[in-house]
N, C-alpha and C. Protein backbone atom coordinates (compact mmCIF):
# COMPACT_ATOMS: atom_id res chain seq x y z
N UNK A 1 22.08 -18.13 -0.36
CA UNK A 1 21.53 -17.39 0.77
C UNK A 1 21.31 -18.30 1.98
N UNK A 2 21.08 -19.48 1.50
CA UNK A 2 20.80 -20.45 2.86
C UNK A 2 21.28 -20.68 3.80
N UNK A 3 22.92 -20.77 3.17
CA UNK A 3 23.87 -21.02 4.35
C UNK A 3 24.17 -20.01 5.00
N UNK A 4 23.98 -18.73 4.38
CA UNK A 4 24.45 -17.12 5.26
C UNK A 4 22.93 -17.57 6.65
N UNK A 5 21.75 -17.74 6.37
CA UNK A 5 21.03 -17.70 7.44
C UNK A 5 21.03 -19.31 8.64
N UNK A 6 22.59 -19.97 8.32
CA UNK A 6 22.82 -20.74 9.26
C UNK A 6 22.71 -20.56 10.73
N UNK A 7 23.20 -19.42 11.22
CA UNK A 7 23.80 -19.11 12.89
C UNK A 7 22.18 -18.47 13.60
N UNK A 8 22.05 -18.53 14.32
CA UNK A 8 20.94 -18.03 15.46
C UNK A 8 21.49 -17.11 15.91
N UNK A 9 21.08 -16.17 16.23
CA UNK A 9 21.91 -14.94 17.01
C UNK A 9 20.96 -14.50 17.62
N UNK A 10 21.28 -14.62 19.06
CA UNK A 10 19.96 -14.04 20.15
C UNK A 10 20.27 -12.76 20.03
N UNK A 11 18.58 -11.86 19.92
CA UNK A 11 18.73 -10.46 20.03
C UNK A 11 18.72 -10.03 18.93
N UNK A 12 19.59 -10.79 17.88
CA UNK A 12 19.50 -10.15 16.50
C UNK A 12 18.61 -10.32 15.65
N UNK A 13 18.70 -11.86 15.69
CA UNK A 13 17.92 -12.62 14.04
C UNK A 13 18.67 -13.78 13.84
N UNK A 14 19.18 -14.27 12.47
CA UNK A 14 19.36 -15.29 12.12
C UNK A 14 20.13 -14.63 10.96
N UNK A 15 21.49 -15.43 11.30
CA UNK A 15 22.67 -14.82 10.15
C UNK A 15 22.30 -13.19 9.76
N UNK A 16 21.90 -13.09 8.65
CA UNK A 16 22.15 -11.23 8.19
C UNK A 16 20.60 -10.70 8.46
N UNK A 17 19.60 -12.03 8.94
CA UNK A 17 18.31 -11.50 9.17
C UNK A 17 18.04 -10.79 10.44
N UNK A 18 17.71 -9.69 10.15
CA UNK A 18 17.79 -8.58 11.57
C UNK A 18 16.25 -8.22 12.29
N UNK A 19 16.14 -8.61 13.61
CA UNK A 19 14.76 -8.46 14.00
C UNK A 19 14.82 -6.57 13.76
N UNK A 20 13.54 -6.36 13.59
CA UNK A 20 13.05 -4.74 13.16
C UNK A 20 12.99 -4.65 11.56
N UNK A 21 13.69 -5.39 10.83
CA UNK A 21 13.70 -5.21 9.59
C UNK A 21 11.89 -5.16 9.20
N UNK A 22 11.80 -3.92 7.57
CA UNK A 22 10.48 -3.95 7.37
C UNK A 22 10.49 -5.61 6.94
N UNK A 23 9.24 -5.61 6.16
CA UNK A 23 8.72 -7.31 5.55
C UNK A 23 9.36 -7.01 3.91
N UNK A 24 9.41 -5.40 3.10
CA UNK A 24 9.97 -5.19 2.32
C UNK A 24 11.63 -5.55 2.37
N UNK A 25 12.10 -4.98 3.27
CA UNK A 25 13.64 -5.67 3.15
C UNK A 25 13.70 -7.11 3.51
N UNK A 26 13.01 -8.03 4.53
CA UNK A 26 12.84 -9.29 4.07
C UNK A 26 12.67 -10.00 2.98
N UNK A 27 11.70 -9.49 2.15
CA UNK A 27 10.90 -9.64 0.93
C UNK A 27 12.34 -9.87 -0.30
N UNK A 28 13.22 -8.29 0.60
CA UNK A 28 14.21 -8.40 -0.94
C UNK A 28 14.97 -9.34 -0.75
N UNK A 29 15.30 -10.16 0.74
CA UNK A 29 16.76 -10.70 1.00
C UNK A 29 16.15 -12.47 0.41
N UNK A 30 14.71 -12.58 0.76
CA UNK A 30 14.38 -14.15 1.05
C UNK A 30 13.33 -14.61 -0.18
N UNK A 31 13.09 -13.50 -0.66
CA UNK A 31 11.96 -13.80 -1.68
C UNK A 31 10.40 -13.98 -1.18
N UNK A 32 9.49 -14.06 -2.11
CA UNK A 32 7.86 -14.39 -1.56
C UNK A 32 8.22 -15.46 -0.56
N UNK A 33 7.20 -15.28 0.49
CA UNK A 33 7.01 -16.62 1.69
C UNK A 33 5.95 -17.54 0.48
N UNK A 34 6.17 -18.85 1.38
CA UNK A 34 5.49 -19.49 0.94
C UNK A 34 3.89 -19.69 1.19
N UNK A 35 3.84 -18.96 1.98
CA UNK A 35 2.46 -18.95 2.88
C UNK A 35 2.32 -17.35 3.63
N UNK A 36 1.16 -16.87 3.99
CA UNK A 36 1.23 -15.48 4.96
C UNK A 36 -0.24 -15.66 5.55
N UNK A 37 0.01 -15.62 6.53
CA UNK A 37 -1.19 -15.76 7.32
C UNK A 37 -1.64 -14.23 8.47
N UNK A 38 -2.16 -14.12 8.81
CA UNK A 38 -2.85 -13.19 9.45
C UNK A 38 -3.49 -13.03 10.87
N UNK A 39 -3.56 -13.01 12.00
CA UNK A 39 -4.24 -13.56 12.63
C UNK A 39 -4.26 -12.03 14.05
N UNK A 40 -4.81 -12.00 15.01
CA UNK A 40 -4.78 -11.50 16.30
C UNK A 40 -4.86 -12.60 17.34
N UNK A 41 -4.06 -11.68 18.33
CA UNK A 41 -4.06 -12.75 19.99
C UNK A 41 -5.33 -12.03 20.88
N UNK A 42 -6.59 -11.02 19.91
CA UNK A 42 -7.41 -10.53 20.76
C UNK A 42 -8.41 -10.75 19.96
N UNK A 43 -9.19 -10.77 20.95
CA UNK A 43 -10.58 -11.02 20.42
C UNK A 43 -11.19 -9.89 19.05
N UNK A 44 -10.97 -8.40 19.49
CA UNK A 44 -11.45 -7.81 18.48
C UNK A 44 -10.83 -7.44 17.47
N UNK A 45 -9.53 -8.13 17.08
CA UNK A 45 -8.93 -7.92 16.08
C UNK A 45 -8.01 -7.18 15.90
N UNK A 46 -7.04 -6.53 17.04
CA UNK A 46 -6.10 -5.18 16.74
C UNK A 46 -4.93 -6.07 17.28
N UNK A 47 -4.11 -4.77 16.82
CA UNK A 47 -2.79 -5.47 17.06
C UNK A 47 -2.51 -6.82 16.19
N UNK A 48 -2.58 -7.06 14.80
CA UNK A 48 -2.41 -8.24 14.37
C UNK A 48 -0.99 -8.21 13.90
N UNK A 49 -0.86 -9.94 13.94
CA UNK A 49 0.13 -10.72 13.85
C UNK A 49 0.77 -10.95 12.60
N UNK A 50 1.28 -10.41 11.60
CA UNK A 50 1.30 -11.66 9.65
C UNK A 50 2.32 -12.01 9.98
N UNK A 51 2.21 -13.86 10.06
CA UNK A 51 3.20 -14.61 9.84
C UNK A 51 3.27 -15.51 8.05
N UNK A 52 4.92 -15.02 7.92
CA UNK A 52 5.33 -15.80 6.79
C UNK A 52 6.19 -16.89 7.24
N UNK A 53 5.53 -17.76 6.13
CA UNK A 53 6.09 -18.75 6.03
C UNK A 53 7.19 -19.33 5.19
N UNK A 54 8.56 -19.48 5.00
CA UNK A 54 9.39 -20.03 3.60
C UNK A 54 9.36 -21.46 4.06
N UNK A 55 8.85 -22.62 3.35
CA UNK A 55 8.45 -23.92 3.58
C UNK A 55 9.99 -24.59 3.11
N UNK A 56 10.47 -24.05 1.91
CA UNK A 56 11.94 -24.87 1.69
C UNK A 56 13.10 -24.50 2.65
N UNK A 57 13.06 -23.02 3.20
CA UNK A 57 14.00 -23.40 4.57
C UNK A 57 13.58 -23.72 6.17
N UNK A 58 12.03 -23.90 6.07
CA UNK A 58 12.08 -24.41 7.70
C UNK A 58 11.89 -23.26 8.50
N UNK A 59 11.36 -22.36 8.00
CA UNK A 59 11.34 -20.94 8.93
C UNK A 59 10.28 -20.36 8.61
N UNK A 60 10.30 -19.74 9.50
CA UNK A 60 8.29 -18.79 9.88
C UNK A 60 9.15 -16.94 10.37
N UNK A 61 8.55 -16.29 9.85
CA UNK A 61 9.14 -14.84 10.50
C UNK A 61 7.31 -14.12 10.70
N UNK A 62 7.63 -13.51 12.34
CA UNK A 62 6.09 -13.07 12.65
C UNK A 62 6.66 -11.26 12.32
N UNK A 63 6.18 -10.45 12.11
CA UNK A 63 5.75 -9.09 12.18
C UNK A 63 4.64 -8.38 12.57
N UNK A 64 4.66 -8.03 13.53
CA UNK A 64 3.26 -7.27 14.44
C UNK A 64 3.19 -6.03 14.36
N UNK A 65 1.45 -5.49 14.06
CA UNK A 65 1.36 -4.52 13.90
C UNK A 65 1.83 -2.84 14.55
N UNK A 66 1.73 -3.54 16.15
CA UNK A 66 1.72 -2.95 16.85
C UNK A 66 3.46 -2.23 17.18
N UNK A 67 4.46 -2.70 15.36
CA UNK A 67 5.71 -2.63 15.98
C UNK A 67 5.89 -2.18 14.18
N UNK A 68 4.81 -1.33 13.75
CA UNK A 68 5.05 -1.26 12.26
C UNK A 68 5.34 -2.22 11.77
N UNK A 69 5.32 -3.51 11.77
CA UNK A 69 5.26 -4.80 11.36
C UNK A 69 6.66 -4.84 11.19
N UNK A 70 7.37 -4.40 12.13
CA UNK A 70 8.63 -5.01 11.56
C UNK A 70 9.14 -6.47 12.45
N UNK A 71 9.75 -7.03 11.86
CA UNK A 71 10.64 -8.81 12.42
C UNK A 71 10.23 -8.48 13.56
N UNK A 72 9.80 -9.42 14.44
CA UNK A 72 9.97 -9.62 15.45
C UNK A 72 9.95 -11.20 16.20
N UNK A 73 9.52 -12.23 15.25
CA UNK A 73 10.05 -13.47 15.91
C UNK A 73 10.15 -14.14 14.59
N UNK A 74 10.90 -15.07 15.08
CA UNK A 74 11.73 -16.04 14.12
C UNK A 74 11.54 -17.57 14.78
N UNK A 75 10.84 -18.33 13.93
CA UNK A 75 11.19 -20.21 14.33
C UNK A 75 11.66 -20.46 13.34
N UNK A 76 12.37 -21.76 13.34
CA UNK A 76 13.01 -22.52 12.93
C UNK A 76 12.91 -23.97 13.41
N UNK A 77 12.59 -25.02 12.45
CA UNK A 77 12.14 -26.86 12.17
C UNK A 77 13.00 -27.12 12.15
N UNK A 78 14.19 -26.76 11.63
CA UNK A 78 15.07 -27.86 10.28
C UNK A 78 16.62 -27.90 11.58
N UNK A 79 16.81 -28.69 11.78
CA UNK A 79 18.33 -29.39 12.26
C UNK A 79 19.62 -28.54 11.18
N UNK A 80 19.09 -27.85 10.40
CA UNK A 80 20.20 -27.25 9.90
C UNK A 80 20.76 -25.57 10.73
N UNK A 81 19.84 -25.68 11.36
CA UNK A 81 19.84 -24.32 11.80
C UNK A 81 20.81 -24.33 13.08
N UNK A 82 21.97 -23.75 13.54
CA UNK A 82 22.60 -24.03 15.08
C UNK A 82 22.63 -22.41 15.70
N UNK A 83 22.73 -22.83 16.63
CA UNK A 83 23.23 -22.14 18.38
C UNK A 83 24.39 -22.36 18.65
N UNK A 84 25.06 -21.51 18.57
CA UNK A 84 26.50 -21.03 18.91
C UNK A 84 27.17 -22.45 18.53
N UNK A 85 27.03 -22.88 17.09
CA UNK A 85 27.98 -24.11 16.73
C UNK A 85 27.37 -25.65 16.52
N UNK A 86 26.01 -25.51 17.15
CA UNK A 86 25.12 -26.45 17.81
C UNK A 86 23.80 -26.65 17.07
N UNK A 87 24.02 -28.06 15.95
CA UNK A 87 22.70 -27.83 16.00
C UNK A 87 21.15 -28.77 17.07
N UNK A 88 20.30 -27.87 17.69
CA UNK A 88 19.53 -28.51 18.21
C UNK A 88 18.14 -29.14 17.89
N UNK A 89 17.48 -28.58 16.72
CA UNK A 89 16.47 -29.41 16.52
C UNK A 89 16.46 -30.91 15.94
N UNK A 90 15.63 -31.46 16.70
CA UNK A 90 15.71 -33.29 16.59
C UNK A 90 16.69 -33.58 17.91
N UNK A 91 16.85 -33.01 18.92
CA UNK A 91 18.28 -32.87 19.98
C UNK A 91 17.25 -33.43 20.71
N UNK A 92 17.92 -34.74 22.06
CA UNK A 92 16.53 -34.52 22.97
C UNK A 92 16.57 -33.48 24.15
N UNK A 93 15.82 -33.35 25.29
CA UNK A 93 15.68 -32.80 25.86
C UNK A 93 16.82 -32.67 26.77
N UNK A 94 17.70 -33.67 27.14
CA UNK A 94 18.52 -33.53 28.28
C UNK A 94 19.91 -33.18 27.42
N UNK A 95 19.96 -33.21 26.12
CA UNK A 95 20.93 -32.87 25.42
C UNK A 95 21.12 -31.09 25.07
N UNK A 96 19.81 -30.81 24.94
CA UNK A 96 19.60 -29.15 24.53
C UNK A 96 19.74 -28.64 26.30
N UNK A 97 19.30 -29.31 26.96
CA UNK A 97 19.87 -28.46 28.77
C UNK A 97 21.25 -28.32 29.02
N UNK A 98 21.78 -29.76 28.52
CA UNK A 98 23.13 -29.99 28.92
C UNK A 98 24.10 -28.35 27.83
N UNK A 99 23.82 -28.45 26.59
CA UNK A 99 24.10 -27.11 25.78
C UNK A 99 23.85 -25.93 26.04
N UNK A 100 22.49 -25.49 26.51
CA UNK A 100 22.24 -24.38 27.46
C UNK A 100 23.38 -24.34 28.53
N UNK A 101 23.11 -24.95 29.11
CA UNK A 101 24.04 -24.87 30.36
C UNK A 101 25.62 -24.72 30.54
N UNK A 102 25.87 -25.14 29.13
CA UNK A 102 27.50 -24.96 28.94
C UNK A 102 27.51 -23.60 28.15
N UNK A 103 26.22 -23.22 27.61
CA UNK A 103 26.53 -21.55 27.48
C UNK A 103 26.38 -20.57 28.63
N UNK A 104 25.92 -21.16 29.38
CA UNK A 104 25.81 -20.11 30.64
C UNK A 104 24.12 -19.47 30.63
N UNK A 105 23.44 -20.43 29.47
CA UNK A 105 21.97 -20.09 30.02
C UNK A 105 21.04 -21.14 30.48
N UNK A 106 21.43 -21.09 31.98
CA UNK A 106 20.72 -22.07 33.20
C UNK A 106 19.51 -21.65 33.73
N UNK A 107 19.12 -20.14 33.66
CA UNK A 107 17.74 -19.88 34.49
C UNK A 107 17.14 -19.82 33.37
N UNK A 108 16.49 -20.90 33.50
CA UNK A 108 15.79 -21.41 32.55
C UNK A 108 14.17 -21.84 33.08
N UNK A 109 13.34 -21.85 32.25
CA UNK A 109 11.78 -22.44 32.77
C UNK A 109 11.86 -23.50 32.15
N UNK A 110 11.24 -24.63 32.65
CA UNK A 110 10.24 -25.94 32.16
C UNK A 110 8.96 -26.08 32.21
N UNK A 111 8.10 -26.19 31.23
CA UNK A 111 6.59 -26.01 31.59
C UNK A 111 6.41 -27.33 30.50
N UNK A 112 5.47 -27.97 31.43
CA UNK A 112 4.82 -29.06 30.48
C UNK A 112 3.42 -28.53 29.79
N UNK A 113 2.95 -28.60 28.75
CA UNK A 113 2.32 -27.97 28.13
C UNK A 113 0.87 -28.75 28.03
N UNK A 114 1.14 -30.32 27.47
CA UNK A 114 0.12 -31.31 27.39
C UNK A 114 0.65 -32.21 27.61
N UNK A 115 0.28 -33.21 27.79
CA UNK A 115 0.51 -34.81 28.62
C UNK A 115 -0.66 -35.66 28.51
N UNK A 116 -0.42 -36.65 27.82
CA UNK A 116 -1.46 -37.79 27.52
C UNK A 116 -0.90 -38.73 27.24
N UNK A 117 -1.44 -40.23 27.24
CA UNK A 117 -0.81 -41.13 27.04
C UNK A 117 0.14 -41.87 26.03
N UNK A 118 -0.32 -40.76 24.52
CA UNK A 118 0.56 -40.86 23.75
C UNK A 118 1.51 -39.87 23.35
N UNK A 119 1.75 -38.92 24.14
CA UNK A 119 2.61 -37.63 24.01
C UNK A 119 2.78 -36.71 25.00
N UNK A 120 4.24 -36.05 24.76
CA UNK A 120 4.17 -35.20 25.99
C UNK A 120 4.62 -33.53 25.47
N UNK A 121 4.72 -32.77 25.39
CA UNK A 121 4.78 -31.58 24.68
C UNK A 121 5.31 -30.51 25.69
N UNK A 122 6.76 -30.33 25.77
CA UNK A 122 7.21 -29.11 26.67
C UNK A 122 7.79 -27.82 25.89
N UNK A 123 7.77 -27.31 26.89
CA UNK A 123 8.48 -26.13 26.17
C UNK A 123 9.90 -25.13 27.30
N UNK A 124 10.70 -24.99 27.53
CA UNK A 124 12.21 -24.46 27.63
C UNK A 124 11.97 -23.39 27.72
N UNK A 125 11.67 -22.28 28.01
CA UNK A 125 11.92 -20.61 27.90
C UNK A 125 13.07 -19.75 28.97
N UNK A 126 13.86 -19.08 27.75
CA UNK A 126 15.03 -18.28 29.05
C UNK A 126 14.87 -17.10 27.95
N UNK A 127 13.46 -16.13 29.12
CA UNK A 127 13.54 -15.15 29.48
C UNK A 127 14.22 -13.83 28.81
N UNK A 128 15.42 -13.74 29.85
CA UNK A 128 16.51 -13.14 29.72
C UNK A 128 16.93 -13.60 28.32
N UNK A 129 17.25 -14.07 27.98
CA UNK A 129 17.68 -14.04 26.35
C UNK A 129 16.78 -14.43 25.73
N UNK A 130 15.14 -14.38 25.25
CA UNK A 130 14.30 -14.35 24.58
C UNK A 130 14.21 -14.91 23.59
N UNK A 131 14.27 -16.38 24.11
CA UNK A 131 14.39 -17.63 23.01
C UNK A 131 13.11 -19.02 23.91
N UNK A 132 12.87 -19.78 23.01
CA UNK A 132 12.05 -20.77 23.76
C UNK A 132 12.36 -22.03 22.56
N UNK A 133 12.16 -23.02 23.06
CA UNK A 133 12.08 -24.17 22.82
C UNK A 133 10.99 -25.39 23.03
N UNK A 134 11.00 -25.81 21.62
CA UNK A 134 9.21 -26.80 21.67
C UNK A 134 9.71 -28.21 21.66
N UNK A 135 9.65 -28.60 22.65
CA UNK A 135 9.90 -30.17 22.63
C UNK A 135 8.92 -31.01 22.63
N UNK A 136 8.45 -31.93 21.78
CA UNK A 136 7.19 -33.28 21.67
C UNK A 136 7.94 -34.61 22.13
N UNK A 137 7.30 -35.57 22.66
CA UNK A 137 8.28 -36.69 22.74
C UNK A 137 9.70 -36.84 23.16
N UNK A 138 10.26 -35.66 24.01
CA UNK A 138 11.08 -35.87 24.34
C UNK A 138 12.09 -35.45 23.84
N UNK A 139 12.11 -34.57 22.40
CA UNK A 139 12.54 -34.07 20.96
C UNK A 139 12.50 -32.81 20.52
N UNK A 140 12.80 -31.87 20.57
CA UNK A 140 13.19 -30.32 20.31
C UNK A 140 13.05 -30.42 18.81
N UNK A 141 11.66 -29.93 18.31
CA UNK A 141 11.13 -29.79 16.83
C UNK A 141 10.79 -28.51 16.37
N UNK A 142 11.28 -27.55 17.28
CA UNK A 142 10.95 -26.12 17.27
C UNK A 142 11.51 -24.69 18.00
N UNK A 143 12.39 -23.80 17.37
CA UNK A 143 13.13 -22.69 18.27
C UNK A 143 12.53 -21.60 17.92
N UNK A 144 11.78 -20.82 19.46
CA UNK A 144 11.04 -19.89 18.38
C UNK A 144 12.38 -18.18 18.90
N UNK A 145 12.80 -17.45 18.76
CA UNK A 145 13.28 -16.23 19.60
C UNK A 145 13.09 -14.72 18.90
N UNK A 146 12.95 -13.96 19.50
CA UNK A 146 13.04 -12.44 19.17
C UNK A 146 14.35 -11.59 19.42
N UNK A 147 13.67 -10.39 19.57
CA UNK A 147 14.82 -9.28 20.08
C UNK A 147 14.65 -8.82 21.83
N UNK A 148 15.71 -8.64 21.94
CA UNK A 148 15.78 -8.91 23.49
C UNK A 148 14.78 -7.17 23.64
N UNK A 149 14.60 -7.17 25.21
CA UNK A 149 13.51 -6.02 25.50
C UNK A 149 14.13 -5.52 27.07
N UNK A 150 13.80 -4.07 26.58
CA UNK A 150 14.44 -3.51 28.30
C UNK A 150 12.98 -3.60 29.48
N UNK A 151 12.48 -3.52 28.95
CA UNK A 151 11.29 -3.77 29.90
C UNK A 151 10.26 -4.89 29.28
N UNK A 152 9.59 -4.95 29.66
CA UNK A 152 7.91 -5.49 29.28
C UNK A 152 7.19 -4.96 27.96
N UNK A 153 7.45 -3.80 27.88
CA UNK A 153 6.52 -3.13 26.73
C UNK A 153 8.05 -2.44 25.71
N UNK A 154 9.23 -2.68 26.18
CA UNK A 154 10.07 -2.04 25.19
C UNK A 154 10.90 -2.97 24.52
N UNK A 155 11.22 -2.74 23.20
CA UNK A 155 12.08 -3.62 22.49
C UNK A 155 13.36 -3.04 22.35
N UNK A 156 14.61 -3.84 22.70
CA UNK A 156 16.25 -3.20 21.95
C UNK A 156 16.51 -3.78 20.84
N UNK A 157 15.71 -2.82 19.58
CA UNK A 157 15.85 -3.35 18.31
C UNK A 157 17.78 -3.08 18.61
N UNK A 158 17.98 -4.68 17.34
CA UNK A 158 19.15 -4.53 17.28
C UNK A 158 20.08 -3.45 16.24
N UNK A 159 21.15 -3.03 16.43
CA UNK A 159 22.06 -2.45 15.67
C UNK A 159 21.79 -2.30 14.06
C-alpha cells in the first residue's frame, strides 16, 4: 500500500487517498492510526478537528467536524513522498521555489513565522492550489494540502 500512496495530487489526496473520504473508508484502506487526537481552533469547543496519525508512513490526515469529518488535510515528513516526480521534503528552500516555479506555481506567499538566533521557521503557501510548506533552517520538513475550494466557505470535493 505504501508505494500506491507515493504521488501528491493537489485537490485530490495522495495516490488513491481521496480528500472527502469518511475516516471508515480510510480506516479500511490504511489501517488503525497510530495516534488520534482531538482538538478545536475555538475556544468553546465546536467545530472539532480529529487528527490521525500513521507514524510508520510519515503522515497525519485531519477530518473536521464541520465537513462530517470527512479528509480534509493531509501532511506528509518523509522525503519519500513527491510532487509531480519530485521529492521535496529535506529540499532547501531555494530548491522547492526553483520546482514550484517550473510547475507554473509562482504566486506564491513567504511568511516568516519565528526567527531567533538559533532558528528560522517559514512557511510557502499557494493559495490557489491549496498546499503549504514548513520550512525550519532553511529545510522543507513538512507539506501540509487539502481539496481545492470555490469560495471561502465551499469545498470541490474531488471526483
Amino acid at each position: 500500500m505504501k508505494n500506491e500512496l507515493k504521488s501528491i495530487k493537489l485537490g485530490y489526496g495522495l495516490g488513491p487517498l481521496k480528500f472527502g473520504m469518511s475516516r471508515a473508508n480510510v480506516k479500511m484502506m490504511l489501517g488503525e492510526p497510530s495516534n488520534i487526537e482531538k482538538y478545536s481552533y475555538t475556544d468553546d469547543d465546536e467545530n472539532l478537528t480529529e487528527s490521525w496519525d500513521y507514524d510508520e508512513l510519515s503522515l497525519s490526515l485531519s477530518f473536521d467536524e464541520e465537513d462530517n469529518y470527512r479528509l480534509m488535510l493531509i501532511s506528509i515528513t518523509s522525503p519519500f513522498y513527491e510532487l509531480e516526480g519530485k521529492s521535496l521534503i529535506g529540499s532547501t528552500e531555494e530548491s522547492v521555489l526553483e520546482h514550484l516555479e517550473a510547475l507554473g506555481m509562482d504566486d506564491l506567499e513567504l511568511e516568516i513565522m519565528a526567527e531567533d538566533d538559533e532558528f528560522e521557521n517559514k512557511l510557502i503557501e499557494i493559495e490557489e492550489k491549496s498546499i503549504n510548506f514548513w520550512i525550519n533552517d532553511g529545510v522543507v520538513d513538512e507539506i501540509q494540502w487539502s481539496p481545492f475550494f470555490v469560495d471561502d466557505d465551499t469545498v470541490d470535493w474531488p471526483e
